[in-house]
Structures are given as structure tokens and as C-alpha cells.
Protein backbone atom coordinates (compact mmCIF):
# COMPACT_ATOMS: atom_id res chain seq x y z
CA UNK A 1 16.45 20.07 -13.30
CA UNK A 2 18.49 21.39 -16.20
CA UNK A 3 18.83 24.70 -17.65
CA UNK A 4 18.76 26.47 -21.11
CA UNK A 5 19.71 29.46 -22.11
CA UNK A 6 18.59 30.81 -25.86
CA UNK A 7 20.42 33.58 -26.92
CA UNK A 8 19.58 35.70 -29.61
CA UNK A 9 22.07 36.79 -32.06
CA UNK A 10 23.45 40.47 -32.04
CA UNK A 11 22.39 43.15 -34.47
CA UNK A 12 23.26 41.66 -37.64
CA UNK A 13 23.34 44.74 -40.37
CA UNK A 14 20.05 45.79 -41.31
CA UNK A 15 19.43 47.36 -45.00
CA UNK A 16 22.98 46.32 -45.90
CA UNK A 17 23.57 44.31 -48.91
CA UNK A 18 24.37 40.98 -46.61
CA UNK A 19 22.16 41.27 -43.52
CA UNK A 20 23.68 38.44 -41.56
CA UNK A 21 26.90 40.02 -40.55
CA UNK A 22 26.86 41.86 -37.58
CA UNK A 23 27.17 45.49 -37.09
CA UNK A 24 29.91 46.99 -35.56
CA UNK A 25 27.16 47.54 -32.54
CA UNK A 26 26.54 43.85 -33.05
CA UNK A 27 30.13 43.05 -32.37
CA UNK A 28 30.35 45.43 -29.54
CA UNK A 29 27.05 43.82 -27.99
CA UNK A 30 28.05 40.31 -28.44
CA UNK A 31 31.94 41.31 -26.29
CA UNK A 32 29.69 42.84 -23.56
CA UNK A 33 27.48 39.79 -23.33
CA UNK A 34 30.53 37.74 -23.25
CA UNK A 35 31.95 39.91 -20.18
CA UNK A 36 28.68 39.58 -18.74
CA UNK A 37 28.62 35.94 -18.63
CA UNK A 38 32.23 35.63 -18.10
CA UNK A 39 31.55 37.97 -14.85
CA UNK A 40 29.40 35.84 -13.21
CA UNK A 41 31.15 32.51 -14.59
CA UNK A 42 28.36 31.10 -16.10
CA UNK A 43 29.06 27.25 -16.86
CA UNK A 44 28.09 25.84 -19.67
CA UNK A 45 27.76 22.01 -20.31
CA UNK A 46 26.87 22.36 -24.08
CA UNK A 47 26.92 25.03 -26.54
CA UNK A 48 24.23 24.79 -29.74
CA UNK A 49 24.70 27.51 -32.66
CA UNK A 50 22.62 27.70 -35.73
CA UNK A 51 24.52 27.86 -39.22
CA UNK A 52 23.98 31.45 -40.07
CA UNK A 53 26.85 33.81 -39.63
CA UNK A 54 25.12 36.03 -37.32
CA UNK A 55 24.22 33.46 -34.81
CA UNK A 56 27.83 31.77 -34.66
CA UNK A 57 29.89 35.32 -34.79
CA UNK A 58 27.83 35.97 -31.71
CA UNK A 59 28.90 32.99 -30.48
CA UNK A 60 32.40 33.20 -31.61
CA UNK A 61 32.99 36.78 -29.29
CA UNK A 62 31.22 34.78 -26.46
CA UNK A 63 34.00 32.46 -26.54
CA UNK A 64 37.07 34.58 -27.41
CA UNK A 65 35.80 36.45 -23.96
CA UNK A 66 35.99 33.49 -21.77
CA UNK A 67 39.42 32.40 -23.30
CA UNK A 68 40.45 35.43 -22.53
CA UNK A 69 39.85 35.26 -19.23
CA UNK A 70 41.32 31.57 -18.78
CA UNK A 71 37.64 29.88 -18.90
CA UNK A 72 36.19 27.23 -20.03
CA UNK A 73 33.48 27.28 -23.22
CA UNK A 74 32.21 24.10 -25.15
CA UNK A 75 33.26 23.83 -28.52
CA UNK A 76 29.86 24.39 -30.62
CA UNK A 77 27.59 21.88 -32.06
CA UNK A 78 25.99 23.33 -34.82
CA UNK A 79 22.57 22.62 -35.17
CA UNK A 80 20.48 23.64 -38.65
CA UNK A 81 17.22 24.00 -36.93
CA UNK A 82 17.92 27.00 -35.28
CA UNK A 83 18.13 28.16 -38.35
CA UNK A 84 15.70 32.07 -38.68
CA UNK A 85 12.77 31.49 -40.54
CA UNK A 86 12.78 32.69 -44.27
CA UNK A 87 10.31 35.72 -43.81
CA UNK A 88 13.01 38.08 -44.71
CA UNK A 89 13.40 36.58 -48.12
CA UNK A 90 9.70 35.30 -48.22
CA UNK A 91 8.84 39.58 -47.70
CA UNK A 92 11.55 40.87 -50.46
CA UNK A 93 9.70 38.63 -53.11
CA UNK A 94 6.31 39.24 -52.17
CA UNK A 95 6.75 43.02 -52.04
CA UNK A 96 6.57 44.41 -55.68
CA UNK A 97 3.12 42.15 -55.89
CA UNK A 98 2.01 43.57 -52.05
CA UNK A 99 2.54 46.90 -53.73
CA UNK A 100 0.53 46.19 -56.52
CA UNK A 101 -2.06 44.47 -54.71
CA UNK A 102 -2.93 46.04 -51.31
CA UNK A 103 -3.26 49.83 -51.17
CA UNK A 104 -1.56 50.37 -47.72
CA UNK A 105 1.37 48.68 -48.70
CA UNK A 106 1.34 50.86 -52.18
CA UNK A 107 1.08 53.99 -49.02
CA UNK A 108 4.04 52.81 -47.16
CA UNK A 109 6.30 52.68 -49.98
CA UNK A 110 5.23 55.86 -51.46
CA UNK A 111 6.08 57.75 -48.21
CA UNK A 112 9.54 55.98 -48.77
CA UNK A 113 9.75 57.91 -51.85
CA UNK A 114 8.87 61.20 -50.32
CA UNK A 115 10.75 60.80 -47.18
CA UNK A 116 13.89 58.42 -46.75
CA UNK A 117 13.84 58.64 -43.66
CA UNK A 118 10.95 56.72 -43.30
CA UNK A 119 12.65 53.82 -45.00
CA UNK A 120 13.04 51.73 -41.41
CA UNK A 121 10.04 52.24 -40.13
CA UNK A 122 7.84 51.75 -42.90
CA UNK A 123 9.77 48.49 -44.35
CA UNK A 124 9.10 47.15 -41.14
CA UNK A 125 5.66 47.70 -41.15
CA UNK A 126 5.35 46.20 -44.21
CA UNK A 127 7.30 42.94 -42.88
CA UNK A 128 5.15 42.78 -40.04
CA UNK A 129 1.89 43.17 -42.82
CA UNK A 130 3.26 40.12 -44.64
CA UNK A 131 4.25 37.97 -42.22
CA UNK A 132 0.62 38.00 -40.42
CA UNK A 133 -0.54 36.75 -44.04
CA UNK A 134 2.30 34.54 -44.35
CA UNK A 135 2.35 32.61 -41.27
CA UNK A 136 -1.31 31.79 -41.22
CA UNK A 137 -1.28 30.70 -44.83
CA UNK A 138 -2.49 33.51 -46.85
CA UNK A 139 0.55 33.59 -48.57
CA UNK A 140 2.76 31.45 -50.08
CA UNK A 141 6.13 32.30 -51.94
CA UNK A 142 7.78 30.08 -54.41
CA UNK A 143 11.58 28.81 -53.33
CA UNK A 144 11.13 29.48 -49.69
CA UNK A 145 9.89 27.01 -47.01
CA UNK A 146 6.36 27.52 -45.48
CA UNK A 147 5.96 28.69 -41.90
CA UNK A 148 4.90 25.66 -40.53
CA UNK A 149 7.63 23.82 -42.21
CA UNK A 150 10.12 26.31 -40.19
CA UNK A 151 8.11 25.67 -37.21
CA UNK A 152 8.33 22.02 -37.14
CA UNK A 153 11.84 22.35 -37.38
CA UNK A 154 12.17 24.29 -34.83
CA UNK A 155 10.26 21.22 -32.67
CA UNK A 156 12.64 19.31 -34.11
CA UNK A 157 15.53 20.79 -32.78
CA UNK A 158 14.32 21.38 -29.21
CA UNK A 159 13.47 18.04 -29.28
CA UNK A 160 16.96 16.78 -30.01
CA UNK A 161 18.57 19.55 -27.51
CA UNK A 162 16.69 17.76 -25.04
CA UNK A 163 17.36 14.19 -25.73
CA UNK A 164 21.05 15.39 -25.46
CA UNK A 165 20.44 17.29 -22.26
CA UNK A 166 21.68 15.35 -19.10
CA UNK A 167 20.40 16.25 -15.91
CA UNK A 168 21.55 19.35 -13.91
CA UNK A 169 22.97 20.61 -16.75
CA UNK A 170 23.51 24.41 -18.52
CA UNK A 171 22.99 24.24 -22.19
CA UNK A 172 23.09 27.16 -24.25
CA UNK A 173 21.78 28.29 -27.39
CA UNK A 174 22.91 31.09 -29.99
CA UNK A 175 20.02 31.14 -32.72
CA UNK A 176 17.56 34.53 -33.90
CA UNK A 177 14.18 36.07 -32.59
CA UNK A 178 12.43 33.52 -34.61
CA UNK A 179 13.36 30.46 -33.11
CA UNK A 180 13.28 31.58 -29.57
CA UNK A 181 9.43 32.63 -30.16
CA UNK A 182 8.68 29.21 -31.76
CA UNK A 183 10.55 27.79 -28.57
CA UNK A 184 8.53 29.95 -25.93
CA UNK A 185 5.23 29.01 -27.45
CA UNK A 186 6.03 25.16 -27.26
CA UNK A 187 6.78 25.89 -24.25
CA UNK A 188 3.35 28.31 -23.28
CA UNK A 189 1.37 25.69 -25.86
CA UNK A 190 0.30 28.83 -28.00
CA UNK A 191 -1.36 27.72 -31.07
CA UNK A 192 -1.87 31.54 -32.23
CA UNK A 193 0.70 31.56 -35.35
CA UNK A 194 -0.15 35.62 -35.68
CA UNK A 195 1.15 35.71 -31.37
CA UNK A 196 3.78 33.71 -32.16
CA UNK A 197 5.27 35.72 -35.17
CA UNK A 198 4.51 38.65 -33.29
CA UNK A 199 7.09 37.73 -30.15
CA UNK A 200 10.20 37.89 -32.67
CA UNK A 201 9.56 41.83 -32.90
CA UNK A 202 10.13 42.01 -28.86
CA UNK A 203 13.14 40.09 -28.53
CA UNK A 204 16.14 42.28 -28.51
CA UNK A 205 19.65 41.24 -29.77
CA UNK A 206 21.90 38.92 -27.27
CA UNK A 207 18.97 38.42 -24.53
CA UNK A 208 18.84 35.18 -23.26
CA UNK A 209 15.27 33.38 -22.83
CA UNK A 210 15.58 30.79 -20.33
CA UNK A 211 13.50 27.46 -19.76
CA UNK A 212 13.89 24.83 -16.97
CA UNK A 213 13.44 20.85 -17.89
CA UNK A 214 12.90 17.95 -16.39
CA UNK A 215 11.78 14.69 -17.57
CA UNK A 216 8.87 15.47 -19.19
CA UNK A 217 8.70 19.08 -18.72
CA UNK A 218 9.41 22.04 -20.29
CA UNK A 219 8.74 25.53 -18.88
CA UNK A 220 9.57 28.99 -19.33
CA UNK A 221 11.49 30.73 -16.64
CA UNK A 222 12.46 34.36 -17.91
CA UNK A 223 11.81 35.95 -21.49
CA UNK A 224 14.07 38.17 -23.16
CA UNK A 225 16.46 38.95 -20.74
CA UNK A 226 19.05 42.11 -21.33
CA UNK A 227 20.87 42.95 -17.95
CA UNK A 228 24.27 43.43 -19.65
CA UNK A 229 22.94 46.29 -22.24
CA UNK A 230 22.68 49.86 -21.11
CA UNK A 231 19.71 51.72 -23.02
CA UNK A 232 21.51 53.21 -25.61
CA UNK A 233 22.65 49.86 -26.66
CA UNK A 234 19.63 47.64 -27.02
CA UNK A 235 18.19 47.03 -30.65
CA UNK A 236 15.54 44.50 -31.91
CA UNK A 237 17.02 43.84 -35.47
């Protein structure tokens, strides 16, 4: 029986002009998860990182922790699949149309204008509008790859993690929200996109999801995981 660990990446910096560099938070998360693991030694056989900046800084203060402390980390194998999906991008070209085109969109950005500091929450809402259109097909935006596309990617790379995964071993993973819900619901067999989309808003920054496997097996032992985060730490984006 072997053992992976998906980590999601810290909080990268949301509203900034480049979104997938961490936050100073981000940073600070991503040295307490690394003293976390460090604490209770955790072994790792394999390390996997997706290619965006977010997912290997994460990484990168993972290992700096354990060489600190005179451990061993695998060098990462970078892996393109665990790549986020493009629904941030997808949403920012979609919006001026949304606004256009469906009146409670047109409501959430007007209450933007009126009050800025509804600028989080409503922007979100609007993301989570689009992307139940957008991953069932409703929507389509020119330059950026399909849901499904993303999803069997994701297949894809959980399929080559596991050809690569010897037995009794500790693999672990540093990729987004995304990826880890496409994961779980291979792993569940949920065919819902909507449910699926919907987990990435649950998943908090450096919790580890963790699956067993074994032959042909492939199940879910713990979701979203965060026992290294006091309260006032934890953020989903």
C-alpha cells in the first residue's frame, strides 16, 4: 500500500497584478507546513510539483525547512499536469460580456462601484457564476483550454504518478485546489462537473489530501487536511 500526499499551494496574491506569487502569508504558511512535516519526519520517496510559481515556491520553503534541519527531501520532478485549470483567465475574459449579458452579474459589479469593499466577495461570486457555466459547457472562451481538456490532464497525470509509484511508498504532490478536486473525484467516481468545480472553493492553502493505492486501487483517505494552521492563518485563495 503506498501513500500520496497532494498539497495545495499557499496563498498566492490575490487581486495583485501577478497572482501566482505568494503572499507574504503564503510564504509564512508554506515555512509552517514545512516545520510541520519536518516535526513529525515525514519521508518522502518522490516529490511531484506543477510548473506554476506558486506551486513550486511552496515547495521550495518545504525543502529549505528540511535542509535546515539536516533531512532528507527528493529533488522535484516537475510535472505539467498539475498544472490549475485556466478558469481564472477563462473568468477575466468572459466578464465585460457576463456584465453585459446576465443582469446579476451587471448587480455584482455595480455594488463594486458603490462599495470597494465588496470587491472580494463579489468577484468571487462572479467566478463561482462562470465557472458553473464553464465547466459544463455553456461557455467557451477563445485561447484558453476547455474544462474537460484540463480534466483529462489531470487523469493523465495521476495516471503517470502511479505508474511511477513503487510499493510502500510516500509520494507527494505540490499542485492548486483544482487539481486536487479533479483527483478526489477520480478517486469518489463523481461525474458531477458543477460538484467537482465546486470542491476547489473548500480546499484551503497547504492542506494535504491524501489517497492510499494499491494495484488497482485508488481511494481517498483524508480531504483537506490543515493541522499545522492556527485559525487566523487559514485562507482558501
Amino acid at each position: 500500500m503506498s501513500k500520496l500526499y497532494f498539497f495545495r499551494h499557499a496563498q498566492a496574491s490575490y487581486g495583485a497584478e501577478n497572482y501566482d506569487e505568494l503572499s507574504p502569508l503564503g510564504e509564512k504558511q508554506s515555512a509552517i507546513l514545512g516545520e510541520y512535516l519536518a516535526g513529525k519526519q515525514m519521508h518522502f520517496d518522490q516529490i511531484f510539483v506543477g510548473p506554476l510559481q506558486r506551486q513550486q515556491h511552496t515547495y521550495q520553503i518545504v525543502a529549505e525547512t528540511y535542509q535546515k534541519r539536516g533531512l532528507n527531501i527528493p529533488s522535484p520532478i516537475s510535472l505539467p499536469e498539475l498544472k490549475e485549470h485556466e478558469g481564472t483567465e477563462a473568468t477575466q475574459k468572459a466578464i465585460p460580456q457576463l456584465i453585459q449579458e446576465v443582469p446579476q452579474v451587471k448587480k455584482w459589479y455595480q455594488e463594486i462601484v458603490e462599495n470597494p469593499k465588496l470587491k472580494k466577495r463579489n468577484t468571487l461570486l462572479a467566478f463561482q457564476y462562470f465557472l458553473d457555466e464553464w465547466v459544463t459547457g455553456k461557455i467557451e472562451v477563445e485561447g484558453i483550454e476547455p474544462w474537460h481538456e484540463f480534466r483529462q490532464k489531470v487523469k493523465s497525470g495521476l495516471d503517470h504518478i502511479l505508474s511511477e509509484t513503487g510499493k510502500g511508498e510516500t509520494i507527494g504532490i505540490f499542485t492548486s485546489g483544482g487539481t486536487i478536486s479533479s483527483v478526489t473525484a477520480e478517486a469518489l467516481r463523481i461525474q458531477d462537473e458543477r460538484r467537482v468545480a465546486a470542491m476547489n472553493f473548500s480546499i484551503r492553502n497547504t492542506s494535504f489530501t491524501t489517497f492510499l493505492t494499491s494495484g488497482n486501487q485508488f481511494n481517498l483517505l483524508s480531504f483537506n487536511e490543515l493541522p499545522h494552521l492556527a485559525e487566523d492563518m487559514i485562507t482558501f485563495v
